[in-house]
Each structure stands twice: as C-alpha cells, then as structure tokens.
Protein backbone atom coordinates (compact mmCIF):
# COMPACT_ATOMS: atom_id res chain seq x y z
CA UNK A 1 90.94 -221.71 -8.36
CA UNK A 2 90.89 -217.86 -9.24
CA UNK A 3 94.53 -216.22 -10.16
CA UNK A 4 95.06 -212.29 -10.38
CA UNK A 5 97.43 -210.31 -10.73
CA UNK A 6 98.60 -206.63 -11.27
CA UNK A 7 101.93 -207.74 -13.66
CA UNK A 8 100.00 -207.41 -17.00
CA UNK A 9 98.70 -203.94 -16.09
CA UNK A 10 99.92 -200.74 -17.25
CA UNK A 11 102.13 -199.09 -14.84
CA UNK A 12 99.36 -196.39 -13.74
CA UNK A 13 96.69 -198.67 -13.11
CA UNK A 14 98.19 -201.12 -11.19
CA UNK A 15 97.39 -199.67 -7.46
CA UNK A 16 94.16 -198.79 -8.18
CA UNK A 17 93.23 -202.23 -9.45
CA UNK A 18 95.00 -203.77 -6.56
CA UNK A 19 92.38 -201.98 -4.67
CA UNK A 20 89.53 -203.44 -6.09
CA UNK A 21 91.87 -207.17 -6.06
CA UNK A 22 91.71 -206.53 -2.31
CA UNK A 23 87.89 -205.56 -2.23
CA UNK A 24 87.40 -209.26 -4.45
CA UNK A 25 89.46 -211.42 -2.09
CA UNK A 26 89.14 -209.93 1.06
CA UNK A 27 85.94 -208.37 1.59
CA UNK A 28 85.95 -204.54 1.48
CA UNK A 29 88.66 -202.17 2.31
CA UNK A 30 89.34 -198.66 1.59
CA UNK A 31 93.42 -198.30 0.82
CA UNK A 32 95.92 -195.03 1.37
CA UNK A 33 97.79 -193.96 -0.61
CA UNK A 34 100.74 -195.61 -2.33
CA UNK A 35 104.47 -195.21 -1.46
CA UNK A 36 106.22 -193.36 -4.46
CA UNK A 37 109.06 -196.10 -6.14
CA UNK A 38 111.58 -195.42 -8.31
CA UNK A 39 109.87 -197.40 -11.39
CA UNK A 40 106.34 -196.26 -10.34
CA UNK A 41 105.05 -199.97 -10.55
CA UNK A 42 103.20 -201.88 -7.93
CA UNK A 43 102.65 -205.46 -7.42
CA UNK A 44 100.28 -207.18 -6.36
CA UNK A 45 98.25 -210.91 -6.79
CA UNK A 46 96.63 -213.40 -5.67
CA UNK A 47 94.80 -216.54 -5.65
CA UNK A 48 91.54 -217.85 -4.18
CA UNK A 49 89.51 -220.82 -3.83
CA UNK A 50 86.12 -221.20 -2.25
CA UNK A 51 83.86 -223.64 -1.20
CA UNK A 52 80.22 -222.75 1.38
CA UNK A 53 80.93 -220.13 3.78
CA UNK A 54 84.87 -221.36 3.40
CA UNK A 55 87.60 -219.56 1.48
CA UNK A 56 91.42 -219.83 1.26
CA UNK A 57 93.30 -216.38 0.03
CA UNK A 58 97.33 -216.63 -0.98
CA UNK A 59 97.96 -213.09 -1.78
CA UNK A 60 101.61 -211.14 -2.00
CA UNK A 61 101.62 -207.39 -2.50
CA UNK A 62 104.26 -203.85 -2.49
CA UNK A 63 103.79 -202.12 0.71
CA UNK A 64 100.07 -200.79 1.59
CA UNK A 65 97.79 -199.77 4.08
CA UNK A 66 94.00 -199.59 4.33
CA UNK A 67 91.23 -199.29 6.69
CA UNK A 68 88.19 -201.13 7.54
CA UNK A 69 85.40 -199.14 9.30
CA UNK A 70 81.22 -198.83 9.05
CA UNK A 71 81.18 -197.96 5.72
CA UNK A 72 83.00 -200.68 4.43
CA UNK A 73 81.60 -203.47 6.89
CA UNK A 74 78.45 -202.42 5.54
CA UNK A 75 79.20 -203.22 1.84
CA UNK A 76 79.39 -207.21 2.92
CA UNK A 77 77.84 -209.88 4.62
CA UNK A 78 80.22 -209.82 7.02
CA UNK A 79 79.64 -212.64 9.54
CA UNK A 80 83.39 -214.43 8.86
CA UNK A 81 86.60 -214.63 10.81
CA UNK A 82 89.70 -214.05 9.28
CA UNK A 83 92.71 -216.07 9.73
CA UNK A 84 96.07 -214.84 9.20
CA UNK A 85 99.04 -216.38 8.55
CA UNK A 86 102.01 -214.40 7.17
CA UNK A 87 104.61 -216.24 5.34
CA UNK A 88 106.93 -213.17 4.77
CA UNK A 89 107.57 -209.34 5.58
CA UNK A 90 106.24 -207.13 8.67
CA UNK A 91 102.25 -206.10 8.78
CA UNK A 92 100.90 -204.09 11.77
CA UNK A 93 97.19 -204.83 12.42
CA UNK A 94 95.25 -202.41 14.35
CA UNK A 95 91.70 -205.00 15.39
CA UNK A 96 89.09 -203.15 17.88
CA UNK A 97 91.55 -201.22 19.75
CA UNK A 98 94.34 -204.10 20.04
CA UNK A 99 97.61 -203.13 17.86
CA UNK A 100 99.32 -206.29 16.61
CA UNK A 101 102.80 -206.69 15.07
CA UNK A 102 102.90 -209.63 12.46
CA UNK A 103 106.60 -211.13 11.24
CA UNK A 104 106.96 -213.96 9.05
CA UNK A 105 105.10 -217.83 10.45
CA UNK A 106 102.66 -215.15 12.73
CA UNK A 107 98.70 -215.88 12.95
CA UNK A 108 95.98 -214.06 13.89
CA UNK A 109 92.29 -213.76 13.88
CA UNK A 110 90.53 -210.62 13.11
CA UNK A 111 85.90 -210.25 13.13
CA UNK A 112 85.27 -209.19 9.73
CA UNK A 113 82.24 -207.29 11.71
CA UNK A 114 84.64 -205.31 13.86
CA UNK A 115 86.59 -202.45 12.59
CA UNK A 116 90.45 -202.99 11.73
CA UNK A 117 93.33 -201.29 9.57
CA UNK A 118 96.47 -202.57 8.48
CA UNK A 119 100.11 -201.30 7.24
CA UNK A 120 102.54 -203.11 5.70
CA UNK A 121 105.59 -201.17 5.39
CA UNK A 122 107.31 -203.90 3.43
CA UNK A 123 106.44 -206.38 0.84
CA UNK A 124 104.65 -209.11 2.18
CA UNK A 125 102.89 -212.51 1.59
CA UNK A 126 100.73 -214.38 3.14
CA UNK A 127 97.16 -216.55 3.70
CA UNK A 128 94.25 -216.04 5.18
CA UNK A 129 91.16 -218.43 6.04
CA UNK A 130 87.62 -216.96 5.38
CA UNK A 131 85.46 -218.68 8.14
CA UNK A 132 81.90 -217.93 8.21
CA UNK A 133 80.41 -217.79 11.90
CA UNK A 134 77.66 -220.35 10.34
CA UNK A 135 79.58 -222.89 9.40
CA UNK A 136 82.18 -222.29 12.92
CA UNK A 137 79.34 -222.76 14.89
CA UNK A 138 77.80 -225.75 12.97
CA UNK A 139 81.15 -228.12 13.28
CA UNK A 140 82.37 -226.19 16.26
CA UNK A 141 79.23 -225.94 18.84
CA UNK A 142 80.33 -221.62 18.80
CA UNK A 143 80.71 -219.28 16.54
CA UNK A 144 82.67 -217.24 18.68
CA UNK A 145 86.73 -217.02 18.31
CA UNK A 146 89.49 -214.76 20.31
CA UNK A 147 90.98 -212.31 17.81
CA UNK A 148 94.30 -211.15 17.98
CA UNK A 149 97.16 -212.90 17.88
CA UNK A 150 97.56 -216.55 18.26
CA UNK A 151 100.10 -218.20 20.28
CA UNK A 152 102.14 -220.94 17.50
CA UNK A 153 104.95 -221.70 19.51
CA UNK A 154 102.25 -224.97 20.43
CA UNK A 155 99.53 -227.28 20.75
CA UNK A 156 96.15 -226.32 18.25
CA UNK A 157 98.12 -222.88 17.56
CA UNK A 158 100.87 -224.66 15.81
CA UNK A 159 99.37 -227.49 14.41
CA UNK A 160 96.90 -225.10 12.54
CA UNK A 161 99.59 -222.65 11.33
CA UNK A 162 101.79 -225.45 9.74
CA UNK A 163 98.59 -226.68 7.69
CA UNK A 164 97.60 -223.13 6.57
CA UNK A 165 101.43 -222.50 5.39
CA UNK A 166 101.27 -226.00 3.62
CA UNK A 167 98.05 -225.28 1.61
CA UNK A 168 100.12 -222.99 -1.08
CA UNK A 169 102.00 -226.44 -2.42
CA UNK A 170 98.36 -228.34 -2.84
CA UNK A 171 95.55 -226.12 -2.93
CA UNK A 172 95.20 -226.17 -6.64
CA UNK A 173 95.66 -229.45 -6.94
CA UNK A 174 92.73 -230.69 -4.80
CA UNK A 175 89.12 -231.82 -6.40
CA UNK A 176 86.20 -230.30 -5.07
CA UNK A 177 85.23 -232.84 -2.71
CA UNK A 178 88.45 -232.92 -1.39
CA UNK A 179 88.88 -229.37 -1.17
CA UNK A 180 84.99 -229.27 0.49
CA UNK A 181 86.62 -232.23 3.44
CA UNK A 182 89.58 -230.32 4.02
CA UNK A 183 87.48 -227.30 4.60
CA UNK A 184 85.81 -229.02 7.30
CA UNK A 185 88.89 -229.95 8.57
CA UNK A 186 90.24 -226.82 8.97
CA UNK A 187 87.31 -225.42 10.14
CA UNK A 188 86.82 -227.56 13.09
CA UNK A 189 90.79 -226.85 13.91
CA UNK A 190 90.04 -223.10 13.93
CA UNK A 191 86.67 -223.59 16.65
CA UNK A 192 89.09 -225.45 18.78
CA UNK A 193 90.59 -222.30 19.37
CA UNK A 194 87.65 -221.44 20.66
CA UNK A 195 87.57 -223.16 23.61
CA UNK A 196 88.66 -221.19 26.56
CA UNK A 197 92.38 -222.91 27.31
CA UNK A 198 93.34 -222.32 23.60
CA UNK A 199 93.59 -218.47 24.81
CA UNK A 200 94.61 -215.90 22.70
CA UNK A 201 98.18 -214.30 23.25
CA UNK A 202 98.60 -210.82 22.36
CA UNK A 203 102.57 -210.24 21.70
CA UNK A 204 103.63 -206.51 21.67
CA UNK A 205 105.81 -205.13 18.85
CA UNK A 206 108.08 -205.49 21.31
CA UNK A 207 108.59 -208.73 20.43
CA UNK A 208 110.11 -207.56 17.04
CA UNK A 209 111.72 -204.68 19.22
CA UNK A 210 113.76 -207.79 21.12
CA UNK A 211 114.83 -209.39 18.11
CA UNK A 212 116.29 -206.41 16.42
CA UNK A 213 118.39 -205.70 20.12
CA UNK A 214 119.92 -209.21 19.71
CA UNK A 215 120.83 -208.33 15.91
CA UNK A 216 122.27 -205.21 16.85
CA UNK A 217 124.25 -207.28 19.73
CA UNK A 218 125.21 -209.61 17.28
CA UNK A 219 127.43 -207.36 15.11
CA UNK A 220 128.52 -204.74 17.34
CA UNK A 221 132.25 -205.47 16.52
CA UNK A 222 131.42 -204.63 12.75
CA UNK A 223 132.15 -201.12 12.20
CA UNK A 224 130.14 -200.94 9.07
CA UNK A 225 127.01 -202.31 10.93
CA UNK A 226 124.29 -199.61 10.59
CA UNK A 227 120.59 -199.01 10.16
CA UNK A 228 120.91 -200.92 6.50
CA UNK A 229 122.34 -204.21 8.03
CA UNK A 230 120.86 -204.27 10.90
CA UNK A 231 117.41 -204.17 8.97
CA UNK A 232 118.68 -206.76 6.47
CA UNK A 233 119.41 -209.26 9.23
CA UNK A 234 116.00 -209.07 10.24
CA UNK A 235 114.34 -209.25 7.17
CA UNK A 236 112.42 -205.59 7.31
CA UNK A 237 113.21 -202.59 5.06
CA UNK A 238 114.98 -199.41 6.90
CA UNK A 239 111.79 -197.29 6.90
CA UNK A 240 110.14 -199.63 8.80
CA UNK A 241 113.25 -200.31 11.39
CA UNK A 242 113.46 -196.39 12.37
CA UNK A 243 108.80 -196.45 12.20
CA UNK A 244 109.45 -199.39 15.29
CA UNK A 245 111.74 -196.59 17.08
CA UNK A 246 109.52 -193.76 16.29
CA UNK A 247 108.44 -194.05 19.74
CA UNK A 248 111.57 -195.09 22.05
CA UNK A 249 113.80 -192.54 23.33
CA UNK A 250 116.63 -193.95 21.18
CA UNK A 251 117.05 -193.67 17.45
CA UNK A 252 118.64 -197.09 15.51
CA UNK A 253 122.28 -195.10 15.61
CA UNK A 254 122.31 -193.85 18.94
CA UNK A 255 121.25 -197.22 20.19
CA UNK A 256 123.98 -198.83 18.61
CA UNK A 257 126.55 -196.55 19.73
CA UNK A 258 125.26 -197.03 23.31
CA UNK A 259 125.45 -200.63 22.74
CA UNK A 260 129.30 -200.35 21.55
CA UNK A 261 130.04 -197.79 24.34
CA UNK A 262 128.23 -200.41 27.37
CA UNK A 263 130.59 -203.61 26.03
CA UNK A 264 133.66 -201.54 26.35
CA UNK A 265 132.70 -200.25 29.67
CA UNK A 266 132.17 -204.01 30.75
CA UNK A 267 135.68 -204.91 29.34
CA UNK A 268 137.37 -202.38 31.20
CA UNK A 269 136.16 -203.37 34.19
CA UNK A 270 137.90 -206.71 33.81
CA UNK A 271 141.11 -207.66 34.91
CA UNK A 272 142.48 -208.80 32.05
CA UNK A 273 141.66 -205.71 29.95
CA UNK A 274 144.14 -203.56 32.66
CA UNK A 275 147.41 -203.44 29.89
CA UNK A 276 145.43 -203.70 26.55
CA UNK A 277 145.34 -201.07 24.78
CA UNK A 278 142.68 -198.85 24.27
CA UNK A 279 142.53 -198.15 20.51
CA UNK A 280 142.18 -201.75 19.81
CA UNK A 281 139.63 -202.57 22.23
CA UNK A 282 137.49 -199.86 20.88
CA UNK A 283 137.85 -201.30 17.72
CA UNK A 284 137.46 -204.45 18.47
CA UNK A 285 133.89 -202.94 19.12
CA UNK A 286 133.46 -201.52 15.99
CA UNK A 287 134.71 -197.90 16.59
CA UNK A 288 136.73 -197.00 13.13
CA UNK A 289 138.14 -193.53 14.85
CA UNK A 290 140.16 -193.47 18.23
CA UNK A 291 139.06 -189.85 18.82
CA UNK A 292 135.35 -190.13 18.07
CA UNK A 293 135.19 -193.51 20.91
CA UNK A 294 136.92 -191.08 23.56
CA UNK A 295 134.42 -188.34 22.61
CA UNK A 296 131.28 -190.78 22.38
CA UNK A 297 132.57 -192.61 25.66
CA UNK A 298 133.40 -189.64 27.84
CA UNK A 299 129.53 -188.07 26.58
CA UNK A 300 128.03 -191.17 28.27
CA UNK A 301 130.27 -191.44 31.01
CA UNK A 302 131.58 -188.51 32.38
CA UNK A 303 135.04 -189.18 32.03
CA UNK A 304 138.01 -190.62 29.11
CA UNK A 305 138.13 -194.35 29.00
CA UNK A 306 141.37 -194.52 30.44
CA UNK A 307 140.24 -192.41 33.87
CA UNK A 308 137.02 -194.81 33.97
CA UNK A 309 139.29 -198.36 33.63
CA UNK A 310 142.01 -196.58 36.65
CA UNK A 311 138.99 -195.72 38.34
CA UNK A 312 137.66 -199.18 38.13
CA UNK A 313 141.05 -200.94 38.79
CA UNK A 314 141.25 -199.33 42.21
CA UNK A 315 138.15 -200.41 43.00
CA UNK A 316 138.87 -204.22 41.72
C-alpha cells in the first residue's frame, strides 16, 4: 500500500508536487493553474495499491483542473480503463467530446487512450479502478467498455459502485493473495458492463441543475436564503453554483426572486388568499421589504399585486 501526501510540504511546493502525485497515481496529466487561497496551501494525497494490470487509487485533493491529450497519452502505456467513483464534491469530466457532471456516489468510465480533462471546482474525494484492457478481456471475453457515465441507481451499476466505495475501510488490510482474488473480482464486475444491456447512461449537468431548483424551492420562505445557502444545501462551493448558471438565462438571484414572485402569484389566485393581506403573504415568501415585492412583482407582471389578485378574483 503506497501513502502520499502534500501536508508535510512547504507551502510553495505543495501544487507542484501534487502534480507529479497525479502523474504517479493516475497516469499522466498536465494541470492549470491553481486557485489563489487565503493561506496559499494546497492539499492533496493519496493512496494506491497494485496488483498485474489492476490498481485501486483513493485520492482527495483542493480544487484542480488538468488535461489529458497526445502528449500526455504518449508518456504511458495506456491500454487501461478508468473507473470513477466520487465519494464527495462536484468534478466535471470532459471524455472524447461527452461532458459529464460527477456529484458525490457518481461512476464513470473514461479510455486512458482517449483524450479527457477534468475540473473540480471544489474539494473532492474519490476512487478510481485502473483496469488494463488485457486483463478485461482475459476474465471478461472483451476488452471493450462504454465510457461515460454509469447508471447506479441498479443492477451491475450499483452493485459495483457500493464495492468500490467499500474498498477505503479494507484495502489496506488485505494480503496479497487476497487483494490479487478481489482484483479478479472486480474485474469481471466491470466487463459485465460490457455487455450491451448494461448500457451506459449519460446524465446532463442538468441533473445537478434539478437538484439545486428543488433546494431553492425548498427555502423560498427564508428571506436570508441566497447564493451561500443555497450552495451549502447542496454540498458545492458558490463559485461553482453561479459556473452551473454561466450558461442559463437566469443568474442564482434572479432565479430565486422569480421563484418567490411565481408562489405568490399562485396564492393569489386562490380563494382563500382574497382578504389576506398582502405584506404578510409576501413575506411569508421570503420578501423582507413590502415595497421592493410590489416593485419586483409588478416588473414580472405588469401590474401591483393587488390589481393582479382583483383581476384574478373576477375571473374565479
């Protein structure tokens, strides 16, 4: 079992020798530059054990990003799989033209002969399988796997996920001929995915996209809900919350606000919201200023909340 880690190094050195860390565990990568923190330290480790064509690789690191092209692919013997699993953070994966968003319990299989880059804008950790295509093919009858990501909500998926998030807890612990029979074990659970039924699914980012529209729905009646709670609740740092809406039409506030300014709409439309008053619904909704929720609602509307609940009572 090899350990390494970045902690004992001096606080300049540390990114640069989690560069060649990467390059030692995970074949060869060429890495950005760092994000700037406020102490100026990175962290980074991890741990590997390896047995024929067969590796297992438990690493955690700060945020990073590299890229994996000819150059690099050329610096290995690169005929392994990798496969994925991330226990924690958010890590987009850009495989042979297929963009993948990764949160915490995702897999995925990437062709260490294909080009790929990675960013993860928060801290993550996670493992990843080493699978030569020799040793696939000789317990498997292929060598040939779907990359992307794979679908864990059943069947092989799942079952394979679990054991790679259970091999943390053990993996030292194992002798070598154990180690070398769970190897073959795991190996023959990865060619299963091989077969044609045991598809692939590719899952947009709009996955993550969803889950961050039922946060938001979630706390709409807190008026101090805002970009920092919102990316709290679902586990992601606030730079990476407003890179996901880099490319709707809505930024994280204005999304928000909509939200807020829809669920009062719907009230006032119902009967029972005729004699309530209007201050309190809107802060039931987490509006902390009567003036700003008749300027907000009238912007998206076209009229004052009290003209659109008439307007809607003479129509009920």
């Amino acid at each position: 079992m090899r350990h390494w880690t970045t902690a004992t190094l001096k606080t300049g050195l540390q990114y640069d020798a989690w560069a060649d860390g990467l390059n030692a565990s995970h074949l060869s990568w060429s890495l950005g530059p760092p994000e700037i923190t406020v102490s100026g330290r990175y962290h980074a480790e991890f741990s590997s054990r390896s047995d024929t064509d067969f590796s297992v690789v438990n690493c955690a690191c700060d945020p990073c990003h590299g890229t994996r092209g000819s150059r690099e692919i050329g610096q290995n013997d690169d005929a392994f799989y990798g496969v994925l699993v991330l226990r924690s953070g958010h890590e987009e994966v850009l495989h042979s033209g297929d963009a993948v968003t990764l949160g915490a319990g995702d897999m995925m299989i990437w062709d260490a002969s294909r080009p790929c880059r990675f960013r993860a804008h928060t801290a993550i950790s996670k493992t990843t399988l080493f699978v030569s295509r020799s040793r696939l093919r000789a317990l498997g009858g292929s060598d040939r796997l779907n990359t992307g990501l794979i679908n864990v909500s059943a069947g092989w998926g799942r079952l394979l996920r679990d054991r790679v998030l259970a091999l943390e807890q053990v993996i030292g612990s194992l002798d070598n001929s154990t180690f070398a029979r769970l190897a073959d074990s795991l190996i023959g659970e990865v060619a299963l995915l091989a077969q044609p039924q045991r598809h692939v699914a590719k899952r947009p980012r709009r996955i993550l996209l969803d889950r961050i529209d039922r946060a938001m729905d979630a706390r709409l009646a807190d008026p101090d809900f805002g970009p920092p709670e919102l990316a709290a609740s679902v586990g992601i740092s606030v730079s990476y919350l407003h890179h996901l809406f880099r490319d709707e039409t809505e930024t994280v506030r204005s999304r928000i606000l909509r939200k807020r300014l829809d669920a009062v709409a719907q009230m006032l439309q119902a009967p029972a919201s005729a004699r309530g008053s209007l201050t309190q619904i809107a802060f039931a909704h987490g509006f902390s200023s009567a003036a700003h929720f008749s300027r907000s609602f009238k912007l998206r509307f076209g009229c004052s909340p009290r003209a659109f609940r008439e307007d809607h009572r003479n129509i009920l």
